[in-house]
PDB file of N, CA and C in Angstrom:
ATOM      1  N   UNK A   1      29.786 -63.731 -88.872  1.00  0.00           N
ATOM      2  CA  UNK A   1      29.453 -62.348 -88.793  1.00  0.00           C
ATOM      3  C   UNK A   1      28.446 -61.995 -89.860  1.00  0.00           C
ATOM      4  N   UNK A   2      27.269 -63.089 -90.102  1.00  0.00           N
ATOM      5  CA  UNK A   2      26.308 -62.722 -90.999  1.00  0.00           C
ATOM      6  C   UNK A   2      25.265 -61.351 -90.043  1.00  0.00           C
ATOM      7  N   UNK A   3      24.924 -60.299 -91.371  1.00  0.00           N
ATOM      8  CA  UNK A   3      24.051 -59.479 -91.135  1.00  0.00           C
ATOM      9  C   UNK A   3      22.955 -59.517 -91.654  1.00  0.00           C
ATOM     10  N   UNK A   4      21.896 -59.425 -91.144  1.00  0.00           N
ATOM     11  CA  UNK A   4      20.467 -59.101 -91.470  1.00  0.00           C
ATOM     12  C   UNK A   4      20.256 -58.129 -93.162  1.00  0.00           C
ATOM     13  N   UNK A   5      20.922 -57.445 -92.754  1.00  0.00           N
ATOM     14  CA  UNK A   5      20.475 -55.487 -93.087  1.00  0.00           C
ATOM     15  C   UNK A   5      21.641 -55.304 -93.703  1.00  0.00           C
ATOM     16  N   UNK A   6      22.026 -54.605 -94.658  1.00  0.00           N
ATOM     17  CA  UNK A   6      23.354 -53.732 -94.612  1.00  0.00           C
ATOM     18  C   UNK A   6      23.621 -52.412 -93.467  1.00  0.00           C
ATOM     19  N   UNK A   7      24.850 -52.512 -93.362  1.00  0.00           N
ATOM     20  CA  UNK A   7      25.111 -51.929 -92.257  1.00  0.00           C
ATOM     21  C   UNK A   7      25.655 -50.225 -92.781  1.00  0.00           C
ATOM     22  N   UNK A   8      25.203 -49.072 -92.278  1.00  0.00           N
ATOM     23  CA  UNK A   8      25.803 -48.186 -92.468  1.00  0.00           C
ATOM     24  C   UNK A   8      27.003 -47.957 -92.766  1.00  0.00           C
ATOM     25  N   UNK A   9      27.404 -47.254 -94.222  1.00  0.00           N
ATOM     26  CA  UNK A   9      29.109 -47.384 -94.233  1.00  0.00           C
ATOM     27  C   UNK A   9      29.639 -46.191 -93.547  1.00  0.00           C
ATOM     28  N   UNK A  10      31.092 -46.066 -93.240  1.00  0.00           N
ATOM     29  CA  UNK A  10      31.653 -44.684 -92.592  1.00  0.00           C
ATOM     30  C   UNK A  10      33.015 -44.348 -93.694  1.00  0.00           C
ATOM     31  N   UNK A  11      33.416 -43.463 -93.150  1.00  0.00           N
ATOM     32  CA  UNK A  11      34.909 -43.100 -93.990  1.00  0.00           C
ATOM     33  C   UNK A  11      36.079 -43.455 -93.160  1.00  0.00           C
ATOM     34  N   UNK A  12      36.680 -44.021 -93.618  1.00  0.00           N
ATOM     35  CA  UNK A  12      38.178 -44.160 -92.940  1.00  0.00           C
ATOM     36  C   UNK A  12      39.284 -44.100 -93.489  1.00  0.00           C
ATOM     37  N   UNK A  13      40.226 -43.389 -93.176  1.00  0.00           N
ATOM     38  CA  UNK A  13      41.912 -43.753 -93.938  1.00  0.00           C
ATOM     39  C   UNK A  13      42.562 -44.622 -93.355  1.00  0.00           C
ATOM     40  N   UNK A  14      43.184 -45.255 -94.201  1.00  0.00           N
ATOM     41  CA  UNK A  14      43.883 -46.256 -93.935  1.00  0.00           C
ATOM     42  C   UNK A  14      45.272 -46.236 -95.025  1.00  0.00           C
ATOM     43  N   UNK A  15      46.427 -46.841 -94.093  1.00  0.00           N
ATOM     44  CA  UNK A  15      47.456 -46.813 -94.912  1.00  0.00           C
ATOM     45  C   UNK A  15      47.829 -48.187 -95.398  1.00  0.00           C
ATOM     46  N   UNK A  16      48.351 -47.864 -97.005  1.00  0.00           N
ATOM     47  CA  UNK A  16      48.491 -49.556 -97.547  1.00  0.00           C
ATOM     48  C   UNK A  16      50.219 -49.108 -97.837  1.00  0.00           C
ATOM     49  N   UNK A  17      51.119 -50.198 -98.316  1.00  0.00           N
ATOM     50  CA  UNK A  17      52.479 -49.968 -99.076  1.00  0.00           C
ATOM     51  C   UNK A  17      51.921 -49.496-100.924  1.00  0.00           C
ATOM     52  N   UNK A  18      52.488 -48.643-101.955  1.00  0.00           N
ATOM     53  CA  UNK A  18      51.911 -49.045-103.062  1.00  0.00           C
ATOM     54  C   UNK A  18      52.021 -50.050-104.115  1.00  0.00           C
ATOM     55  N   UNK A  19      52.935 -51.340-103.058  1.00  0.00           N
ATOM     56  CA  UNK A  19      52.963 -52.098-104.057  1.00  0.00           C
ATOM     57  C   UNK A  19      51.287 -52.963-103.779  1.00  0.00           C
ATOM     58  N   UNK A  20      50.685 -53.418-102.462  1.00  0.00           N
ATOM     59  CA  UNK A  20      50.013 -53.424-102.585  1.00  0.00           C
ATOM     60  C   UNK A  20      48.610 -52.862-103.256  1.00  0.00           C
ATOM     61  N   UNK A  21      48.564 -51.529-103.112  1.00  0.00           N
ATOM     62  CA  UNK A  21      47.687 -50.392-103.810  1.00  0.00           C
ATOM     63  C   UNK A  21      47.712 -50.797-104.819  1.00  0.00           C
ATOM     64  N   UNK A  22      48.350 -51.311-105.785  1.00  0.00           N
ATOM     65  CA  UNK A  22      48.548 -51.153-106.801  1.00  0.00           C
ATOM     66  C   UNK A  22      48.179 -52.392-107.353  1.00  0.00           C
ATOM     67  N   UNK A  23      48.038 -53.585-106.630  1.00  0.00           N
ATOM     68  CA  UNK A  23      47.558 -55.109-106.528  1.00  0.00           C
ATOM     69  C   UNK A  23      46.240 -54.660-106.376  1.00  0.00           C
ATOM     70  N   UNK A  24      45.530 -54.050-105.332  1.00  0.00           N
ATOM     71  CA  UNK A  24      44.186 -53.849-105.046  1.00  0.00           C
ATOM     72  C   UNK A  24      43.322 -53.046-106.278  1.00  0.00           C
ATOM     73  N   UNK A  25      44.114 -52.410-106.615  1.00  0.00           N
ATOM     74  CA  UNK A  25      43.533 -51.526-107.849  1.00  0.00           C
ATOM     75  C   UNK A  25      43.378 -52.822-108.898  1.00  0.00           C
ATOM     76  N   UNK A  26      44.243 -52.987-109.403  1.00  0.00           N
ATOM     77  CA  UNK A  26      44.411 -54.357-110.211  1.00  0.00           C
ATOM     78  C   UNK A  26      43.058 -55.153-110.035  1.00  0.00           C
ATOM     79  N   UNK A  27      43.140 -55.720-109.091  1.00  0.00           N
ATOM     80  CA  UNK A  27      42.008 -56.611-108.936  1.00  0.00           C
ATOM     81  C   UNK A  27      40.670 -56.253-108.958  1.00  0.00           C
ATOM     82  N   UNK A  28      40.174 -54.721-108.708  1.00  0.00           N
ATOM     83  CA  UNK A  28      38.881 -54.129-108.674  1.00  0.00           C
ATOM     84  C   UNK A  28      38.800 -53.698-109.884  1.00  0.00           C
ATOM     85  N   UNK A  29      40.033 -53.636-110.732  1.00  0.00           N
ATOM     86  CA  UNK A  29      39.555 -53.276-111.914  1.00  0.00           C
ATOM     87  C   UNK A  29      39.017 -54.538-112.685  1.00  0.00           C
ATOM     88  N   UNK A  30      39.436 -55.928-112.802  1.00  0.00           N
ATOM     89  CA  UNK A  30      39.726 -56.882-113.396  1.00  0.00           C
ATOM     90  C   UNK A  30      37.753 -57.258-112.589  1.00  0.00           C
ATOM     91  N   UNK A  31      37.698 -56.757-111.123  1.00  0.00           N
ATOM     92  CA  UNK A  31      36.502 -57.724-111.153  1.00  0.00           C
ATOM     93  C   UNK A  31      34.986 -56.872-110.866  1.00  0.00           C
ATOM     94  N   UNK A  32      35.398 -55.288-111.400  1.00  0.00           N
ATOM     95  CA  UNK A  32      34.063 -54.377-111.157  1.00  0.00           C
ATOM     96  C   UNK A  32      33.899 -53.879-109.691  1.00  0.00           C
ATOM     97  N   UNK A  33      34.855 -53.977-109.035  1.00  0.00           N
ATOM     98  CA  UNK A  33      34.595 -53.787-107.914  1.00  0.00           C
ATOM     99  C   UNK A  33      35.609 -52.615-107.303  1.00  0.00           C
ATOM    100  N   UNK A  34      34.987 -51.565-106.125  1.00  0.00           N
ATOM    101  CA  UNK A  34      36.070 -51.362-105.487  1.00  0.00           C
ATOM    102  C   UNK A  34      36.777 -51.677-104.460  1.00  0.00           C
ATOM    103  N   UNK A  35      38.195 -50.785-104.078  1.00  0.00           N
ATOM    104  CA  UNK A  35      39.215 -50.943-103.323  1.00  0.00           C
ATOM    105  C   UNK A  35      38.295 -51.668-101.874  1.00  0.00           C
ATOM    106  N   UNK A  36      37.080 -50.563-101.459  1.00  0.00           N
ATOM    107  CA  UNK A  36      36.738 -50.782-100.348  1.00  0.00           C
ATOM    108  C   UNK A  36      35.250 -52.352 -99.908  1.00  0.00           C
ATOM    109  N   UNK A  37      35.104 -52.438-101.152  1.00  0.00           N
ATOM    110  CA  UNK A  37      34.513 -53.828-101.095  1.00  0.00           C
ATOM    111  C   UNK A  37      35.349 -55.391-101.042  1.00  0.00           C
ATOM    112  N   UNK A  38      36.642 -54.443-101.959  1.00  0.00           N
ATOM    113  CA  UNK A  38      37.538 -56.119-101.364  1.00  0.00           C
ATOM    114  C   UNK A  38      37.943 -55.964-100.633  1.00  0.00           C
ATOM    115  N   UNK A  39      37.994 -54.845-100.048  1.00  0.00           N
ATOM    116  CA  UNK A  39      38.952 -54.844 -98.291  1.00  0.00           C
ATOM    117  C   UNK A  39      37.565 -55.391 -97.177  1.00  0.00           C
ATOM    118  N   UNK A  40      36.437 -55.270 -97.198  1.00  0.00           N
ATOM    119  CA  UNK A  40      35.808 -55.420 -96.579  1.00  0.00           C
ATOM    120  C   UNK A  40      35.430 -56.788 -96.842  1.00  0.00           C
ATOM    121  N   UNK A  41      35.274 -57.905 -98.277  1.00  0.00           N
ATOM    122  CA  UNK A  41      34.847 -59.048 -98.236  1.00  0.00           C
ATOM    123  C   UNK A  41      36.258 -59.974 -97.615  1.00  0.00           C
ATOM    124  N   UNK A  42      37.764 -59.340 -97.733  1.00  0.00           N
ATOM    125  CA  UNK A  42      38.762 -59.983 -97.256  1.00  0.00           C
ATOM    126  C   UNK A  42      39.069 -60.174 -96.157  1.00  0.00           C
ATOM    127  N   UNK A  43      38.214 -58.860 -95.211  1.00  0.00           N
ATOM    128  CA  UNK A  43      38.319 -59.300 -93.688  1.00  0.00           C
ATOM    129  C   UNK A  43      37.090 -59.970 -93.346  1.00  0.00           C
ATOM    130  N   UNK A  44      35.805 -60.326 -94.046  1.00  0.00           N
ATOM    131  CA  UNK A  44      35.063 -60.899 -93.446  1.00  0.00           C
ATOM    132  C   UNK A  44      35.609 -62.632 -93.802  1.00  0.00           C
ATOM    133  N   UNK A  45      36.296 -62.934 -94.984  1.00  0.00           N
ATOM    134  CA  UNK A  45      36.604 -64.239 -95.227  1.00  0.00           C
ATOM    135  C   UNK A  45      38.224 -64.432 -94.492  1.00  0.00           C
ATOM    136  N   UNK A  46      38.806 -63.514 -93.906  1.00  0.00           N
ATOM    137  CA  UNK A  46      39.506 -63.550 -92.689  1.00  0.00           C
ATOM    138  C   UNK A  46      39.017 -64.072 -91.647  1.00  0.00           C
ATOM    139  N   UNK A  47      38.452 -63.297 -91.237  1.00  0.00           N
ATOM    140  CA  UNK A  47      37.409 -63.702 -89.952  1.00  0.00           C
ATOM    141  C   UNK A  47      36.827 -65.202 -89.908  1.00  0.00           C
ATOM    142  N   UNK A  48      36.564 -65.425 -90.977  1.00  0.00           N
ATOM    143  CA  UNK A  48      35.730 -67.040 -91.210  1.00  0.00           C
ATOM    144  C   UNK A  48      36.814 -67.888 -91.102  1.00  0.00           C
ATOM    145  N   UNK A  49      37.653 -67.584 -91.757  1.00  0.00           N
ATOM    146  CA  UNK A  49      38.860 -68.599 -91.886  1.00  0.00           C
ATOM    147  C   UNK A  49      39.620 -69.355 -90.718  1.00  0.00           C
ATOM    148  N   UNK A  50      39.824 -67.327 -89.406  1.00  0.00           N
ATOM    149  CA  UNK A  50      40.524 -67.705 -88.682  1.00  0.00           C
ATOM    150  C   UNK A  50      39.363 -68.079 -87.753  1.00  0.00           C
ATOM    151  N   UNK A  51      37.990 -68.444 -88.057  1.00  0.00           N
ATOM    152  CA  UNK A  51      37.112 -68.952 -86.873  1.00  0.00           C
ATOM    153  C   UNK A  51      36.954 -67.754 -85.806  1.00  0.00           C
ATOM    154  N   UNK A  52      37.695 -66.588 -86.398  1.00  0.00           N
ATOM    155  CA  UNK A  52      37.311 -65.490 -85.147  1.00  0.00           C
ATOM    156  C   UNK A  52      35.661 -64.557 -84.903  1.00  0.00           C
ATOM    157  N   UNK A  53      35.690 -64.766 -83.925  1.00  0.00           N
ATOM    158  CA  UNK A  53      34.253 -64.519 -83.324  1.00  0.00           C
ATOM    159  C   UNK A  53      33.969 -63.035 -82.759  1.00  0.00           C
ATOM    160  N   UNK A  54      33.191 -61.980 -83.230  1.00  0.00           N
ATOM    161  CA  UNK A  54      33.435 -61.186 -83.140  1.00  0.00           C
ATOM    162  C   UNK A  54      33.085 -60.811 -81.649  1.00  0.00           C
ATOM    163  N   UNK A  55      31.696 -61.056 -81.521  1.00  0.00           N
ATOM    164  CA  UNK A  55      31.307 -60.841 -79.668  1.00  0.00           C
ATOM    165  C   UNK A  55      32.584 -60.867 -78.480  1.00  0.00           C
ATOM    166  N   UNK A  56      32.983 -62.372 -79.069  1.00  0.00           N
ATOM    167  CA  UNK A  56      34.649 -62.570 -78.038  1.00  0.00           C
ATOM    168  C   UNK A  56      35.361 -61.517 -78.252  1.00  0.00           C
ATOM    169  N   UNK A  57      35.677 -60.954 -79.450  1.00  0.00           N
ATOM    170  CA  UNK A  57      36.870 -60.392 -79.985  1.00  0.00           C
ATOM    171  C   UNK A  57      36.245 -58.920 -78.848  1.00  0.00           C
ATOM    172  N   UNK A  58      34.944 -58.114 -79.370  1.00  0.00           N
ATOM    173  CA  UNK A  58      35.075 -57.014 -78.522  1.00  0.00           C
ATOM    174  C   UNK A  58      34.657 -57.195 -76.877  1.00  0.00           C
ATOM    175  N   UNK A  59      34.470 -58.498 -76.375  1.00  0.00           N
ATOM    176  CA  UNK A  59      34.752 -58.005 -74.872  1.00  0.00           C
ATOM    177  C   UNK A  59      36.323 -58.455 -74.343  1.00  0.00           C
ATOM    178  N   UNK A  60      36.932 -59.042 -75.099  1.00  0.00           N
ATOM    179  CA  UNK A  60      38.392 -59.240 -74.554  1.00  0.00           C
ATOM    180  C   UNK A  60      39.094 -57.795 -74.761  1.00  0.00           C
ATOM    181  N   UNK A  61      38.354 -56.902 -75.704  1.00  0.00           N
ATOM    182  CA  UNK A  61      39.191 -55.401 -75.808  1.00  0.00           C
ATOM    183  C   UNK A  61      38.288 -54.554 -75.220  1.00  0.00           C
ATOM    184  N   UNK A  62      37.406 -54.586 -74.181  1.00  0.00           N
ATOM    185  CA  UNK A  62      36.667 -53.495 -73.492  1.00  0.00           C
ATOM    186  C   UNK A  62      37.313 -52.509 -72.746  1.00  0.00           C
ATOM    187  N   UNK A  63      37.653 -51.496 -73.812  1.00  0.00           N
ATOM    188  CA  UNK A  63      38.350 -50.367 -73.005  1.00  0.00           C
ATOM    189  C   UNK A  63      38.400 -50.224 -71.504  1.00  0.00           C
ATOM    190  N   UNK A  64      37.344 -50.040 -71.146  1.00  0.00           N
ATOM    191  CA  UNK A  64      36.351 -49.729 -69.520  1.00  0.00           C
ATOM    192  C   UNK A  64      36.860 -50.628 -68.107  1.00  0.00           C
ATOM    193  N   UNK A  65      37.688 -51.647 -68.980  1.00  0.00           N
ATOM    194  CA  UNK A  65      37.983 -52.863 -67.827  1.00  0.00           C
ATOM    195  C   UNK A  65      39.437 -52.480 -67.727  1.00  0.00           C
ATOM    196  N   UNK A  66      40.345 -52.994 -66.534  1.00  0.00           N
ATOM    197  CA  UNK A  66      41.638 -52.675 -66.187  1.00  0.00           C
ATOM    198  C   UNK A  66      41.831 -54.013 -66.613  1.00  0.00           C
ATOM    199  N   UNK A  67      43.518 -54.386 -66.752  1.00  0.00           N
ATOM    200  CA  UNK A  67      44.586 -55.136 -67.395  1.00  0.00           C
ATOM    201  C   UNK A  67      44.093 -56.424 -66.580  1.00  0.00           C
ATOM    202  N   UNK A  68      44.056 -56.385 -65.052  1.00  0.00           N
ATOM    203  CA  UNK A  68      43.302 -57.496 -64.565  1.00  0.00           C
ATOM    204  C   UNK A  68      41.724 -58.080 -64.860  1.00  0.00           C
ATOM    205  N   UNK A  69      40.695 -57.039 -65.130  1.00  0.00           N
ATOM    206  CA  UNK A  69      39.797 -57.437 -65.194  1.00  0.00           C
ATOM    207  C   UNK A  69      39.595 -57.917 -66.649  1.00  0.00           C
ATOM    208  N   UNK A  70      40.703 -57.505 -67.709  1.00  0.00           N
ATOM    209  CA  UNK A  70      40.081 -57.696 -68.592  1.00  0.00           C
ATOM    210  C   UNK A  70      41.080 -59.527 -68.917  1.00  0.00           C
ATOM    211  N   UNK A  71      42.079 -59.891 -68.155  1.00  0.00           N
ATOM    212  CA  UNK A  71      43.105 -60.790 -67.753  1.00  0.00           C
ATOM    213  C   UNK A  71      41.787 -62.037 -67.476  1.00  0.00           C
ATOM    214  N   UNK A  72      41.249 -61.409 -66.189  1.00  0.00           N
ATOM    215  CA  UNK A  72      40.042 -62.213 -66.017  1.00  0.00           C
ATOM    216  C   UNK A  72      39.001 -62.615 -66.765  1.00  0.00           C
ATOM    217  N   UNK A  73      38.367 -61.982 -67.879  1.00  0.00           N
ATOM    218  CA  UNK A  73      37.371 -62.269 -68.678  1.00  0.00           C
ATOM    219  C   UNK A  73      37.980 -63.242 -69.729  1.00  0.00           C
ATOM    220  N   UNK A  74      39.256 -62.879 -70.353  1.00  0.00           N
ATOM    221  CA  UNK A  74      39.763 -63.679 -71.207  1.00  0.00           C
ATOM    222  C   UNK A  74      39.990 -65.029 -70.720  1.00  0.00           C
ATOM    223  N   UNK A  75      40.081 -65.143 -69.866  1.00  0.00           N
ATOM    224  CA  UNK A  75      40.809 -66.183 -69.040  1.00  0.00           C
ATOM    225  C   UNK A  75      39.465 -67.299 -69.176  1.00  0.00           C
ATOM    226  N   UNK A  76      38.047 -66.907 -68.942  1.00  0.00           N
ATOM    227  CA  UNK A  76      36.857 -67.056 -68.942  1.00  0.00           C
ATOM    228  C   UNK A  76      36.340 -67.625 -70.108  1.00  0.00           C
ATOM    229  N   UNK A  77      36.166 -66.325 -71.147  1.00  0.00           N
ATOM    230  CA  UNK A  77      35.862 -66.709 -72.826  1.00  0.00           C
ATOM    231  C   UNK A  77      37.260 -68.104 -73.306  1.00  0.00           C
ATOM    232  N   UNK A  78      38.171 -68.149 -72.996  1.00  0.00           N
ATOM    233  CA  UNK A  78      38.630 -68.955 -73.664  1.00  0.00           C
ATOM    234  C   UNK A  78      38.529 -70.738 -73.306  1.00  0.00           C
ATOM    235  N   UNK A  79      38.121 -70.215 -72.019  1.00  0.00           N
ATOM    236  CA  UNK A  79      37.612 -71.604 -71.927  1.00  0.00           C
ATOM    237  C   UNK A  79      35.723 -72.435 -72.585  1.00  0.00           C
ATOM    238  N   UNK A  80      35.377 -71.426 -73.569  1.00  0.00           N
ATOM    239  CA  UNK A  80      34.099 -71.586 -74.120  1.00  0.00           C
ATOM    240  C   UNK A  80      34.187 -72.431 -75.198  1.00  0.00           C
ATOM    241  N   UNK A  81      33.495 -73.037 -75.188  1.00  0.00           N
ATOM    242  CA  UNK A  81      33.399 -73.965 -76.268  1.00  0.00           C
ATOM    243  C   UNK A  81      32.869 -73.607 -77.542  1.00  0.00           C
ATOM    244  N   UNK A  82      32.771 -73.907 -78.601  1.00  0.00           N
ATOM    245  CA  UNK A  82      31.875 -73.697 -79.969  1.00  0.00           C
ATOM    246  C   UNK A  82      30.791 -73.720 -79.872  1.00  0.00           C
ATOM    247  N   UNK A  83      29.627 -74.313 -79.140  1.00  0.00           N
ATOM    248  CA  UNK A  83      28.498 -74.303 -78.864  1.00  0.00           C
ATOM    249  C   UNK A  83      28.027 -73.241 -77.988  1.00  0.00           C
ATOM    250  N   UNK A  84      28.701 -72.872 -76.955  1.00  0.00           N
ATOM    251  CA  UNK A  84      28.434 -72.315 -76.155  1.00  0.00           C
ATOM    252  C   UNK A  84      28.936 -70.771 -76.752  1.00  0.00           C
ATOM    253  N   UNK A  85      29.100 -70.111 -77.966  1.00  0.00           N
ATOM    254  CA  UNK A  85      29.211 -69.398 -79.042  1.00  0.00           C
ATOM    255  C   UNK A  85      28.730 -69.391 -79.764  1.00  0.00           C
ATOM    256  N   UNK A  86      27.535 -70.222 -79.880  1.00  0.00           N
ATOM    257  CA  UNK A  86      26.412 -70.189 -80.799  1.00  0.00           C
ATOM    258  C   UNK A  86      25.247 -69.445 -80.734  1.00  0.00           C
ATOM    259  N   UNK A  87      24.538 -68.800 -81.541  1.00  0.00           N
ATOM    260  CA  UNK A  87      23.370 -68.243 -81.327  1.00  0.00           C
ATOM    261  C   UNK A  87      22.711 -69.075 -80.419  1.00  0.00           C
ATOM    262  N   UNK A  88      21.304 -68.700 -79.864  1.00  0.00           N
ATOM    263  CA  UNK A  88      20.509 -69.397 -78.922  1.00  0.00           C
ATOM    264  C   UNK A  88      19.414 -69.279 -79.819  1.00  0.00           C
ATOM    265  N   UNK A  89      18.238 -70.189 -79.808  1.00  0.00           N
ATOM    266  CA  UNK A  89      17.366 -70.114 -80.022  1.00  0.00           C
ATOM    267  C   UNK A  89      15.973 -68.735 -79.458  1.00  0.00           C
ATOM    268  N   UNK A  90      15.715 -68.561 -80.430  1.00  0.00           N
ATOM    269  CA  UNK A  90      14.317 -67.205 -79.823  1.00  0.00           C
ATOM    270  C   UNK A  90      13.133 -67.876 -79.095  1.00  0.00           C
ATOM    271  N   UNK A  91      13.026 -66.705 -77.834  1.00  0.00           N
ATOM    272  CA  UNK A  91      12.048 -67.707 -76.757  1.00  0.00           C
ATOM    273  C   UNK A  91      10.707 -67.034 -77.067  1.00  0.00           C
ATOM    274  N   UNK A  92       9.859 -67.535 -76.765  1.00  0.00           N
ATOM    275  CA  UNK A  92       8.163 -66.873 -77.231  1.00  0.00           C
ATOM    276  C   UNK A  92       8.237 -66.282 -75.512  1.00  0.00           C
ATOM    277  N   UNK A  93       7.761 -64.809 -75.635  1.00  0.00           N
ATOM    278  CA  UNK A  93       7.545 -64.335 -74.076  1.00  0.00           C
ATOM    279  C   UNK A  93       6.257 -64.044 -74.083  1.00  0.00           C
TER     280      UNK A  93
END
């Protein structure tokens, strides 16, 4: 999930327990950073870890499709290979 650009940030709430909160604070204090930069570098080294792919990830949840159609697409993407999840090369038009 490498980006070009930085990406526009937004606001969101989110709920933590405070024993965590209180771990997260900890650690942004200890490394200059905030709450919302380690939440954001922890799901991108999530993501890497668990090999999850984001393109897959949002058409297996496409609102727009019914329980079958979307039954069907998954059914599809999971039979894809690692390569065939790879960028493509840029064509000269």
């Amino acid at each position: 999930m490498a980006h070009n650009q930085e990406e526009t940030k937004i606001r969101k709430n989110i709920t933590i327990t405070p024993s965590l909160w209180e771990i997260l604070r900890t650690i942004g204090k200890v490394q200059g950073k905030s709450a919302s930069s380690l939440i954001e570098e922890s799901i991108k080294a999530y993501l890497k870890k668990e090999n999850i792919n984001m393109a897959y990830m949002k058409m297996m949840a496409a609102s727009y499709l019914d329980k079958d159609e979307n039954a069907e697409i998954s059914q599809a993407l999971d039979q894809l290979t690692e390569e065939d999840l790879d960028e493509g090369e840029e064509l000269d038009v």
